[in-house]
Protein backbone atom coordinates (compact mmCIF):
# COMPACT_ATOMS: atom_id res chain seq x y z
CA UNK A 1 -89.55 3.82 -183.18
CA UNK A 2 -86.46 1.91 -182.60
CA UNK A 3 -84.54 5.05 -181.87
CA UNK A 4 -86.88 5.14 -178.48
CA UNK A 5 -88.36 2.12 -177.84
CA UNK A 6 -85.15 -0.81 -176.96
CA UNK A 7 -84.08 -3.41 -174.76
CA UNK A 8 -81.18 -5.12 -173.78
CA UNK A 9 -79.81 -7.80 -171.95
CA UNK A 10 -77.87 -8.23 -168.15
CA UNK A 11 -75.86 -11.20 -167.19
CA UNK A 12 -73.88 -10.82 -164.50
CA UNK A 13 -70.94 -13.07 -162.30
CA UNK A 14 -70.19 -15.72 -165.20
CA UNK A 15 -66.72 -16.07 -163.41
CA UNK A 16 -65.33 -18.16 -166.33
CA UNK A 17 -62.30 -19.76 -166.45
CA UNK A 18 -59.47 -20.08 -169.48
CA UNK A 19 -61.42 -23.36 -170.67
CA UNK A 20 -63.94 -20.12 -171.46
CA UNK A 21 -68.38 -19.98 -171.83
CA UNK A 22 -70.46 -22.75 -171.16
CA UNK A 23 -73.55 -23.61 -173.09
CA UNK A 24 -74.98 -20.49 -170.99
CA UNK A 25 -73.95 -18.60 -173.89
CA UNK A 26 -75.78 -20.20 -176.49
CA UNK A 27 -78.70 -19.46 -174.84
CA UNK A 28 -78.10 -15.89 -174.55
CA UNK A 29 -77.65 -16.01 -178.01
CA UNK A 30 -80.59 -17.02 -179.29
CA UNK A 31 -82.49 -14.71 -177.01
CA UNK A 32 -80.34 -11.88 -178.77
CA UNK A 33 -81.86 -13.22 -182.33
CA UNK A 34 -85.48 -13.27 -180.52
CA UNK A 35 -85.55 -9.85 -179.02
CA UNK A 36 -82.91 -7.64 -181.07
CA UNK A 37 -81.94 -5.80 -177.95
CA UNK A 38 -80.10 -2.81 -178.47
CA UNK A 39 -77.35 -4.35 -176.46
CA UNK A 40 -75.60 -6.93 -174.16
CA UNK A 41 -74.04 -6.22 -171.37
CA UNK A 42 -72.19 -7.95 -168.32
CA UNK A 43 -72.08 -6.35 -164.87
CA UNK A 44 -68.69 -7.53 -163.39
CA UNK A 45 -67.44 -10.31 -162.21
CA UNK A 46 -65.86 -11.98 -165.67
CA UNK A 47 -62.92 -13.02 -163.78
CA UNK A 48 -59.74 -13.26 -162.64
CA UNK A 49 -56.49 -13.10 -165.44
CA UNK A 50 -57.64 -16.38 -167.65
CA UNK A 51 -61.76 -15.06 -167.40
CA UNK A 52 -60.74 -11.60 -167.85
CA UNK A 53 -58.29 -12.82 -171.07
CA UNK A 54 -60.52 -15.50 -172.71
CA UNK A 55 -64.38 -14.00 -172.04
CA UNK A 56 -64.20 -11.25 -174.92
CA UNK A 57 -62.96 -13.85 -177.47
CA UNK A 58 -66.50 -15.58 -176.22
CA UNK A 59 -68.35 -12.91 -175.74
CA UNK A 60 -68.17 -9.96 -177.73
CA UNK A 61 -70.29 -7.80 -180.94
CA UNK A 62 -69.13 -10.27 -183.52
CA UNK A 63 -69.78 -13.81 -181.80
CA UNK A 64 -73.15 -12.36 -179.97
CA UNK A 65 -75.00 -10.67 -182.69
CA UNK A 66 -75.53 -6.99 -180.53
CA UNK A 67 -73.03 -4.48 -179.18
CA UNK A 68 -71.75 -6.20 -175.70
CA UNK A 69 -70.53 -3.73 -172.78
CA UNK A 70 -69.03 -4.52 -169.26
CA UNK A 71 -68.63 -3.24 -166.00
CA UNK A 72 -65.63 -4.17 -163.71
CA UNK A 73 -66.54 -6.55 -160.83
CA UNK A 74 -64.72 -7.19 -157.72
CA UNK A 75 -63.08 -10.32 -158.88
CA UNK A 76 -61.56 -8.38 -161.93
CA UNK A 77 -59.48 -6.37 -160.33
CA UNK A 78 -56.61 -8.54 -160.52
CA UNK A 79 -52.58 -8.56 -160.11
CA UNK A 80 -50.43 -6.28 -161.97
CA UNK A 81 -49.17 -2.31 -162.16
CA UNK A 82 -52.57 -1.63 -160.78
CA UNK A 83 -55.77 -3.52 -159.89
CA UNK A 84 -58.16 -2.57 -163.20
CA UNK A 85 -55.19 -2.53 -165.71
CA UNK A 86 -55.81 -6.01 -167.01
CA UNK A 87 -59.68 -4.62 -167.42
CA UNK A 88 -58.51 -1.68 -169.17
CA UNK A 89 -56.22 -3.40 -171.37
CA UNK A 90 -58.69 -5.72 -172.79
CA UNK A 91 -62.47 -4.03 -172.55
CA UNK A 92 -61.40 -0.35 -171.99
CA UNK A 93 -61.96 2.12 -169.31
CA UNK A 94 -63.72 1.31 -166.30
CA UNK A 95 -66.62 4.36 -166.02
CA UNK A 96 -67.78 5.54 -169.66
CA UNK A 97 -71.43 6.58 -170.83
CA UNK A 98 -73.98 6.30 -173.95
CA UNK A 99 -77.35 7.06 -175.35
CA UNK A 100 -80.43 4.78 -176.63
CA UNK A 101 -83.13 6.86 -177.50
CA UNK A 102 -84.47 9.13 -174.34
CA UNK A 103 -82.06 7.15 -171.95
CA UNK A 104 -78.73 8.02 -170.54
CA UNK A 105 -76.48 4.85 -169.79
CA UNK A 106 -73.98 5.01 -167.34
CA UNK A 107 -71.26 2.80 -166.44
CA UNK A 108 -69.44 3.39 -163.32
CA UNK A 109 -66.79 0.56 -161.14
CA UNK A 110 -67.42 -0.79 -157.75
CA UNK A 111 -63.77 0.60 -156.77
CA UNK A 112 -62.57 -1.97 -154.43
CA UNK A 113 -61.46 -5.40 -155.23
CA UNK A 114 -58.84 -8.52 -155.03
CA UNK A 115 -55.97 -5.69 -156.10
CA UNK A 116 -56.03 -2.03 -155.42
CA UNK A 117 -57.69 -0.15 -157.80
CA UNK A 118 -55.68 3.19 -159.31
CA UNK A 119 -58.31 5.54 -158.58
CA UNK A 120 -60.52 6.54 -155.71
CA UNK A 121 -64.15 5.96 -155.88
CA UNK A 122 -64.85 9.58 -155.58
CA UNK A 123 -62.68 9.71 -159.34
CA UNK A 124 -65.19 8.16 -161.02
CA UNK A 125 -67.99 9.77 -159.07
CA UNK A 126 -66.71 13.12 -159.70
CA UNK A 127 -66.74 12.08 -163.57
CA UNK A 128 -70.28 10.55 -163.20
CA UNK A 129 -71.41 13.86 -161.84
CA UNK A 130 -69.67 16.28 -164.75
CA UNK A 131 -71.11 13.51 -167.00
CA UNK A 132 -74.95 13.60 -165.68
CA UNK A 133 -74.75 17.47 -165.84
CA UNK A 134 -74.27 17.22 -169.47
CA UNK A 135 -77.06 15.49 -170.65
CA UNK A 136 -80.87 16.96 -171.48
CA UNK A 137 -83.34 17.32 -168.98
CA UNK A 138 -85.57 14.90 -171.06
CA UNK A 139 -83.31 11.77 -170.63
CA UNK A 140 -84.05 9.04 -167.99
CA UNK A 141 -80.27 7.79 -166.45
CA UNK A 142 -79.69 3.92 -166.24
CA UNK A 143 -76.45 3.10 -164.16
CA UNK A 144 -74.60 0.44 -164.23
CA UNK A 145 -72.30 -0.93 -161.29
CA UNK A 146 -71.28 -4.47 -159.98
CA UNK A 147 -72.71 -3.47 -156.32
CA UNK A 148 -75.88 -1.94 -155.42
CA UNK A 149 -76.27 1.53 -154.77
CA UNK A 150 -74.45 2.73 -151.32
CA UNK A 151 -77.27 4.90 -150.74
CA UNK A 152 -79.97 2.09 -152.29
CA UNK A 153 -82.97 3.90 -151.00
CA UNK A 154 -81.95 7.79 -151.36
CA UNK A 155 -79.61 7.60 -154.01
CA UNK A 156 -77.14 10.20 -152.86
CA UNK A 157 -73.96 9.71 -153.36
CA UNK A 158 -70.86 11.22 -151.33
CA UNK A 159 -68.10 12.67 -153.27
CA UNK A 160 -64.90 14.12 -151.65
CA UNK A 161 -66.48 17.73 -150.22
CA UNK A 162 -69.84 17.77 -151.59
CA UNK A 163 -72.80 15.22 -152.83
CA UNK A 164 -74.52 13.98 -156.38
CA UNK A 165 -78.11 13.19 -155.88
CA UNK A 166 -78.94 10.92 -158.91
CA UNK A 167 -82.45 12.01 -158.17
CA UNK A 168 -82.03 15.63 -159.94
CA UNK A 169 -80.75 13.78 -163.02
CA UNK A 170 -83.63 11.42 -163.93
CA UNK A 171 -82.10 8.86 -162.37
CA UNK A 172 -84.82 5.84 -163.26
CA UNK A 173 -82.36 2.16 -162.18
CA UNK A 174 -79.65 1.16 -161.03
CA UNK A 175 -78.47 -1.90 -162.57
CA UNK A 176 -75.89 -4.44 -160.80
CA UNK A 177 -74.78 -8.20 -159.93
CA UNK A 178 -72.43 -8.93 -157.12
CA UNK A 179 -74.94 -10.40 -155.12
CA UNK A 180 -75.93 -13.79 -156.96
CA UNK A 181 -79.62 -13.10 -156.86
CA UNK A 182 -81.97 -12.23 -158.65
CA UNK A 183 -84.04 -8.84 -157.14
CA UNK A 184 -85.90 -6.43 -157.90
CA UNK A 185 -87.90 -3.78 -156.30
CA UNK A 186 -89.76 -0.27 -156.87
CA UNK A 187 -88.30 2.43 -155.17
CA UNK A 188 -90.76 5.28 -155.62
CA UNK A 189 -89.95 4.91 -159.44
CA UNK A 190 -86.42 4.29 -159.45
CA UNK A 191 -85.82 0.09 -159.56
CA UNK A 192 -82.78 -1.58 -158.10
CA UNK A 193 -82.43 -4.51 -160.12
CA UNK A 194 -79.91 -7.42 -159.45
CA UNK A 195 -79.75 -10.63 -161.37
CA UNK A 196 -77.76 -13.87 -160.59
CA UNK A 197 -75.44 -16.17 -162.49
CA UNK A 198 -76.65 -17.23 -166.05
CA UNK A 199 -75.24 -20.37 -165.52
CA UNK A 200 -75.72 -21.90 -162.11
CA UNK A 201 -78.69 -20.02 -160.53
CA UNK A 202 -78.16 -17.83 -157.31
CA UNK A 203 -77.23 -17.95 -153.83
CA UNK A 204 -80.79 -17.91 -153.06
CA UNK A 205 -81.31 -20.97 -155.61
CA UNK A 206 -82.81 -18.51 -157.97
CA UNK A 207 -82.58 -20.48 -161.41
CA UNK A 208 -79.80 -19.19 -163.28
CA UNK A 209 -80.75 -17.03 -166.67
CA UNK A 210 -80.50 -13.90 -168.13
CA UNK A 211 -82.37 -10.58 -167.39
CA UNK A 212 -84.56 -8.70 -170.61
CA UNK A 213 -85.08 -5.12 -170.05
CA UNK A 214 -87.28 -3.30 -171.99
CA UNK A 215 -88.29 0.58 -172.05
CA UNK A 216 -91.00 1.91 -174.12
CA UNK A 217 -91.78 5.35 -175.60
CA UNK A 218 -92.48 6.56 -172.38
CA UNK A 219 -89.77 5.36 -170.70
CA UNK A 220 -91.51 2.71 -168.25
CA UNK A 221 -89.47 -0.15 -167.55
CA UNK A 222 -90.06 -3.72 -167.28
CA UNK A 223 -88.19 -6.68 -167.18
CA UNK A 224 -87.72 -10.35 -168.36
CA UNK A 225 -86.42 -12.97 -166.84
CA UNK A 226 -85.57 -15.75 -169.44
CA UNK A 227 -84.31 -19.00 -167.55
CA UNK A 228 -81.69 -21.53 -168.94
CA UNK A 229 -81.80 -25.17 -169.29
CA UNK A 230 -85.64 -24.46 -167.95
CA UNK A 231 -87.92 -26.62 -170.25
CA UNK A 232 -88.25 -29.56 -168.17
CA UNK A 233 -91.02 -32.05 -168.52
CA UNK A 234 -94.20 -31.26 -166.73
CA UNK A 235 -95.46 -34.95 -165.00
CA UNK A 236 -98.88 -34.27 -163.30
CA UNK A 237 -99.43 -38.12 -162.46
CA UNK A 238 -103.27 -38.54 -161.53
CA UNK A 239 -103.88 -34.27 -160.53
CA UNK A 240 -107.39 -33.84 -159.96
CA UNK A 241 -106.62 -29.93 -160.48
CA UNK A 242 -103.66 -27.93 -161.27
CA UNK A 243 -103.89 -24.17 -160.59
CA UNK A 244 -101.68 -21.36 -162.16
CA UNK A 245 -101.05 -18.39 -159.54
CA UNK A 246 -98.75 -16.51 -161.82
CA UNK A 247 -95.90 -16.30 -159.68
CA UNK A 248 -93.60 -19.52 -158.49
CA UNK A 249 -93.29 -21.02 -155.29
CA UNK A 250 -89.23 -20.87 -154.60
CA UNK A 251 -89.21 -21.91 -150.85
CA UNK A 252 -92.79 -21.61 -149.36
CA UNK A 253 -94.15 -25.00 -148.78
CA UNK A 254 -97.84 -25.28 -148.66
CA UNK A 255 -99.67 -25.40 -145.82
CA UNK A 256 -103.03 -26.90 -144.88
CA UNK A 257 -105.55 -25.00 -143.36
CA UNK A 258 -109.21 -26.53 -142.59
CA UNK A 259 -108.87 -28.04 -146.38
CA UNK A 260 -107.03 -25.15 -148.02
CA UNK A 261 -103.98 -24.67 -149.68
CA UNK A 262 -101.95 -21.47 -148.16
CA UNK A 263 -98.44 -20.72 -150.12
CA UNK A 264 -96.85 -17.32 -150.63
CA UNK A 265 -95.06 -16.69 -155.13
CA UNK A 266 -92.43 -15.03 -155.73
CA UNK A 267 -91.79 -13.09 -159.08
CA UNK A 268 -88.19 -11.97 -160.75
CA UNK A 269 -89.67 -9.96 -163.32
CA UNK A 270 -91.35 -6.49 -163.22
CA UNK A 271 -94.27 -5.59 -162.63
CA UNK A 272 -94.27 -8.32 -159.82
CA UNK A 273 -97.48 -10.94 -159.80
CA UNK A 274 -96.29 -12.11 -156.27
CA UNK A 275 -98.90 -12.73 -153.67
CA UNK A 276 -99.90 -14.87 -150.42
CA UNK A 277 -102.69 -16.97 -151.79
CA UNK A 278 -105.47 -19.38 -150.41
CA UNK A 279 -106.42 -21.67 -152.51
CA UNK A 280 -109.51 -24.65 -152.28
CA UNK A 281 -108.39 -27.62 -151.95
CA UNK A 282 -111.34 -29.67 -153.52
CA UNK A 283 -111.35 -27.82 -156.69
CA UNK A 284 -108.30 -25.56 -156.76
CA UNK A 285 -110.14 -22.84 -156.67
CA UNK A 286 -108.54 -19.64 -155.76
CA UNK A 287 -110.42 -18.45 -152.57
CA UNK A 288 -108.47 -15.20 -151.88
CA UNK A 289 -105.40 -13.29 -153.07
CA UNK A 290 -103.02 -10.92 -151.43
CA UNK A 291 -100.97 -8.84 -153.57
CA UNK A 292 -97.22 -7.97 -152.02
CA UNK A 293 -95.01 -5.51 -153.04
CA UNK A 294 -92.40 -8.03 -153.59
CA UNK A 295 -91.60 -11.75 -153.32
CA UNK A 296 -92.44 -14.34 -150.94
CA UNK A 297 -89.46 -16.11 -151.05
CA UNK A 298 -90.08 -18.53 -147.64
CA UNK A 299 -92.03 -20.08 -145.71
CA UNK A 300 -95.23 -18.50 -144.17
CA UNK A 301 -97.01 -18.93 -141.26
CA UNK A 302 -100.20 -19.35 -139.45
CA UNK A 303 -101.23 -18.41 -136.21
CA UNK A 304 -104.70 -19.19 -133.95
CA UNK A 305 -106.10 -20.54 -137.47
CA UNK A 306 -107.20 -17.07 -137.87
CA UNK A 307 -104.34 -15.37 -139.46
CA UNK A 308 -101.33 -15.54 -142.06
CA UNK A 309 -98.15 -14.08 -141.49
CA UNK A 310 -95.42 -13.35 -144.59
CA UNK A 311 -92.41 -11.68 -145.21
CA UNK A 312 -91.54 -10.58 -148.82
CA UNK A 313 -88.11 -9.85 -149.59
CA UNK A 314 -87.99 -6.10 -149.06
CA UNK A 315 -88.95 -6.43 -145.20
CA UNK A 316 -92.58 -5.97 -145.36
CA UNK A 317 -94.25 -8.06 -143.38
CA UNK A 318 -98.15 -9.26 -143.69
CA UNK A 319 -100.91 -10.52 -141.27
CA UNK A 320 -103.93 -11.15 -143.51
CA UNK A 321 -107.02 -12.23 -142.29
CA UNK A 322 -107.17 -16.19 -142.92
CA UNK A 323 -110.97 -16.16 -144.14
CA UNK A 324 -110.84 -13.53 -147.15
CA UNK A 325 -107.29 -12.29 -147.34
CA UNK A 326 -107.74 -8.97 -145.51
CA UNK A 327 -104.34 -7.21 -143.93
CA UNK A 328 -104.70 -6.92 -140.24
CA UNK A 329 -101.78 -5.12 -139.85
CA UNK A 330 -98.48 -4.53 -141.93
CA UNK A 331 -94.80 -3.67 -141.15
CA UNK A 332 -91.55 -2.99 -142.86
CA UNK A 333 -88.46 -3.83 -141.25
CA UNK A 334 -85.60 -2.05 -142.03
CA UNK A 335 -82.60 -4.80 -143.64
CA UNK A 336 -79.48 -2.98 -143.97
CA UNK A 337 -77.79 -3.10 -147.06
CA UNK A 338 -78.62 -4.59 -149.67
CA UNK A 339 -82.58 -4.46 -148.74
CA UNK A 340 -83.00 -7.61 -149.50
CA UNK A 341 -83.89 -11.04 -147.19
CA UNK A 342 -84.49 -14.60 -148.13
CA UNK A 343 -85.72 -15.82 -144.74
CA UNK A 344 -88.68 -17.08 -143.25
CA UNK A 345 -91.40 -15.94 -140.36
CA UNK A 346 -91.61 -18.29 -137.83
CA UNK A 347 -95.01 -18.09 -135.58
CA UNK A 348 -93.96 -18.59 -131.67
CA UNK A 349 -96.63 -18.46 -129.28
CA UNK A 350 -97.66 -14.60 -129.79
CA UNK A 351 -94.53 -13.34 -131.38
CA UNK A 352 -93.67 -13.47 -134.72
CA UNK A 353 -89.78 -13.92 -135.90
CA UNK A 354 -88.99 -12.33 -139.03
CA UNK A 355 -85.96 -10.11 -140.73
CA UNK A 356 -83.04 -11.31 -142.38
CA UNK A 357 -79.52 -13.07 -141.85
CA UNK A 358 -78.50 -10.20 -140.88
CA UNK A 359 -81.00 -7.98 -139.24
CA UNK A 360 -83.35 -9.90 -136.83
CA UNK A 361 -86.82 -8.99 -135.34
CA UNK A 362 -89.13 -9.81 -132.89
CA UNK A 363 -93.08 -8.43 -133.59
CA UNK A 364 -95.93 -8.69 -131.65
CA UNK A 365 -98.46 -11.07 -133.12
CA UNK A 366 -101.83 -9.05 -132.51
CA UNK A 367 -100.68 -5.98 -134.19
CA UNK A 368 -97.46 -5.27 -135.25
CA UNK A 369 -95.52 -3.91 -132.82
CA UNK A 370 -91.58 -4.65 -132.28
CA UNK A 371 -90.87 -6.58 -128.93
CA UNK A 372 -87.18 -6.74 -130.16
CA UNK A 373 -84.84 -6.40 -132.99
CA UNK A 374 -81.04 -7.04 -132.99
CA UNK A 375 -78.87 -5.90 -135.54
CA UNK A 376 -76.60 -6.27 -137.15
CA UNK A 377 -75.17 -9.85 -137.19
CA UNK A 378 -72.40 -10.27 -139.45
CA UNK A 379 -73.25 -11.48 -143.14
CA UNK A 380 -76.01 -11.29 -145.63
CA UNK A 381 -78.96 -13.16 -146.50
CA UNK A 382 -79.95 -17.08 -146.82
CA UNK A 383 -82.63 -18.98 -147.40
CA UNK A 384 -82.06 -21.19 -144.26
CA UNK A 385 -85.00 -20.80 -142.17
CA UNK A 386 -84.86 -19.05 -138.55
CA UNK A 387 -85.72 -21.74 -135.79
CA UNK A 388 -86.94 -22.02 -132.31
CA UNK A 389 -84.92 -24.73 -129.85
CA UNK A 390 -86.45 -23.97 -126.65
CA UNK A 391 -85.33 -20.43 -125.66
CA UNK A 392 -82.92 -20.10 -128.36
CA UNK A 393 -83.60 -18.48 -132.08
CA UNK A 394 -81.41 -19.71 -134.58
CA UNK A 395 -80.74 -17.57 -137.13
CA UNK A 396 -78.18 -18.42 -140.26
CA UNK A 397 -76.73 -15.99 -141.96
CA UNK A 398 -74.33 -16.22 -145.59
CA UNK A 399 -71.74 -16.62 -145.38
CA UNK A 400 -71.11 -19.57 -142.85
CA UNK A 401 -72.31 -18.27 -139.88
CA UNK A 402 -74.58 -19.16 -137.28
CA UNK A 403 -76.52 -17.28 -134.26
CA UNK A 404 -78.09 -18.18 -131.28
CA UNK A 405 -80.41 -15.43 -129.73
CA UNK A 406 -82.28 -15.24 -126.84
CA UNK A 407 -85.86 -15.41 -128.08
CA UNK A 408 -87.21 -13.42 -125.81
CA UNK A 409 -84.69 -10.50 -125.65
């Protein structure tokens, strides 16, 4: 039944210019004719006066094939009586609401931006509340924003004297851009889900391309990612085995261990195939699998030949046994905000390096155990690895900075 089962489409950040969509958009297009998605929609970000003014002539029910919705982004709040005006004038207001089948949509603005917005954020909270309380108790809530969620793990959001827990309402994603990568994790059944540029890929180097949600009858989500410009030629010049580990390898480089392959996948889509994987390198065999809860983004490390350290990119961090894959111990680190890190470990003498641009941490190889964590540094972020120079750990972090840190303190 069309009515409950649907799907529809995120891009996000297309930043256009007046010269308008690149060929992006024809490839959106044709994955509107393939799927039939109940609708498009863009989550901020469109922008500036000449994107703002020129992306609904590209962009819009009649040119895509599928109602097409959008969300205010940062970059569209832009010079004039007041910061969303241009916005309003063209796509209409800035928090509104539908139905498809069981689920509630919700969009709601990120609030701040180049030019003062009109309204407080607590406006359109105070709205999304009065909203949420009118719906059944049988719908499942989708919201839409530019940013992640302020409150990305608890989902409680302050209003002016009192607090909306989008828990109580069914709340079952929350939907955004902002960030230029593409993420997304399980939060005890409510999924944050960000996706990069359609166009140019992420900050992260994700490949560009556009997100396909689904929900079925039961209202269990999963998700798509469909790349652009992504069928390339496949040249396997003289392989004496090639091995598919479902995921993709983004920035973990193999590495050799007594004649084994060791390399950590990441996955966009949901539910995630990434893992830590060992791999025979005679045959190409797969020896053992790990399962993580997210994606190994980076590098991964060994230490003593007897175990393998990796981050995924929620903060949870792995020591598996090198001979069958076992965990020896496990950690999560907390990130900050958003929960989400594209760096490496790094394996120095007994301690293990690991966190994020902007949240850094020391662990104790043998089980665990924090020897030191400093936080927070300024910026988000980036998939330049963390590296040792003697005493020094140097740590990058988006945008443009760079940290020295004792390594032992």
């Amino acid at each position: 039944d069309p009515a409950e089962e649907h799907s529809f489409l995120q891009v996000s950040d297309t930043e256009i210019g007046a010269e308008g969509a690149g060929p992006w958009l024809e490839h959106v297009k044709r994955i509107i004719k393939e799927e039939k998605p109940a609708f498009l929609i863009h989550t901020g970000d469109i922008c500036y006066p000449d994107g703002l003014k020129r992306h609904i002539k590209d962009m819009n029910e009649e040119t895509m094939g599928c109602p097409v919705k959008y969300v205010i982004g940062n970059h569209d709040y832009v010079d004039g009586e007041y910061g969303e005006a241009l916005f309003e004038q063209i796509y209409g207001p800035t928090w509104y609401s539908f139905d498809v089948g069981s689920i509630h949509y919700a969009v709601t603005p990120i609030g701040i931006g180049d030019y003062k917005s009109a309204y407080h954020i607590a406006d359109s909270l105070q709205w999304l509340k009065n909203d949420l309380s009118m719906i059944g108790k049988d719908k499942k809530v989708i919201i839409f924003n530019h940013a992640y969620c302020t409150d990305e793990n608890g989902y409680v959001m302050e209003l002016t004297k009192e607090k909306l827990d989008l828990k109580e309402y069914g709340l079952l994603a929350w939907i955004f851009g902002h960030e230029h990568q593409n993420f997304l994790n399980d939060n005890n059944g409510i999924y944050n889900i960000s996706t990069a540029r359609p166009d140019c890929g992420g900050i992260d180097q994700a490949a560009s391309g556009t997100r396909v949600v689904r929900i079925d009858k039961n209202n269990q989500l999963t998700t798509e990612m469909r790349y652009f410009d992504f069928d390339q030629p496949v040249v396997t010049p003289d392989a004496k085995w090639i091995t598919w580990l479902g995921g993709r390898g983004l920035y973990s480089d193999p590495i050799l261990l007594n004649g084994d392959i060791l390399v950590g996948t990441c996955d966009d889509d949901f539910p995630k195939r990434s893992a830590v994987y060992r791999v025979d390198g005679e045959t190409g065999d797969v020896r053992w699998s790990c399962p993580t809860k997210n994606s190994v983004k980076n590098q991964i490390a060994i230490y003593n030949n007897n175990k393998v350290l990796a981050q995924d990119c929620e903060g949870n961090v792995y020591c598996l046994n090198a001979e069958d894959g076992r965990p020896i111990w496990t950690k999560t680190l907390a990130l900050g905000s958003p929960n989400d890190s594209d760096s490496n470990v790094l394996a120095d003498g007994n301690t293990l390096y690991a966190g994020t641009g902007g949240y850094v941490y020391a662990l104790d190889m043998e089980n665990g155990n924090q020897k030191w964590a400093y936080a927070p540094l300024t910026g988000y972020t980036i998939p330049a690895r963390m590296r040792v120079c003697k005493d020094t750990l140097i740590v990058s972090s988006n945008w443009d900075m760079l940290y020295g840190l004792d390594k032992n303190t």
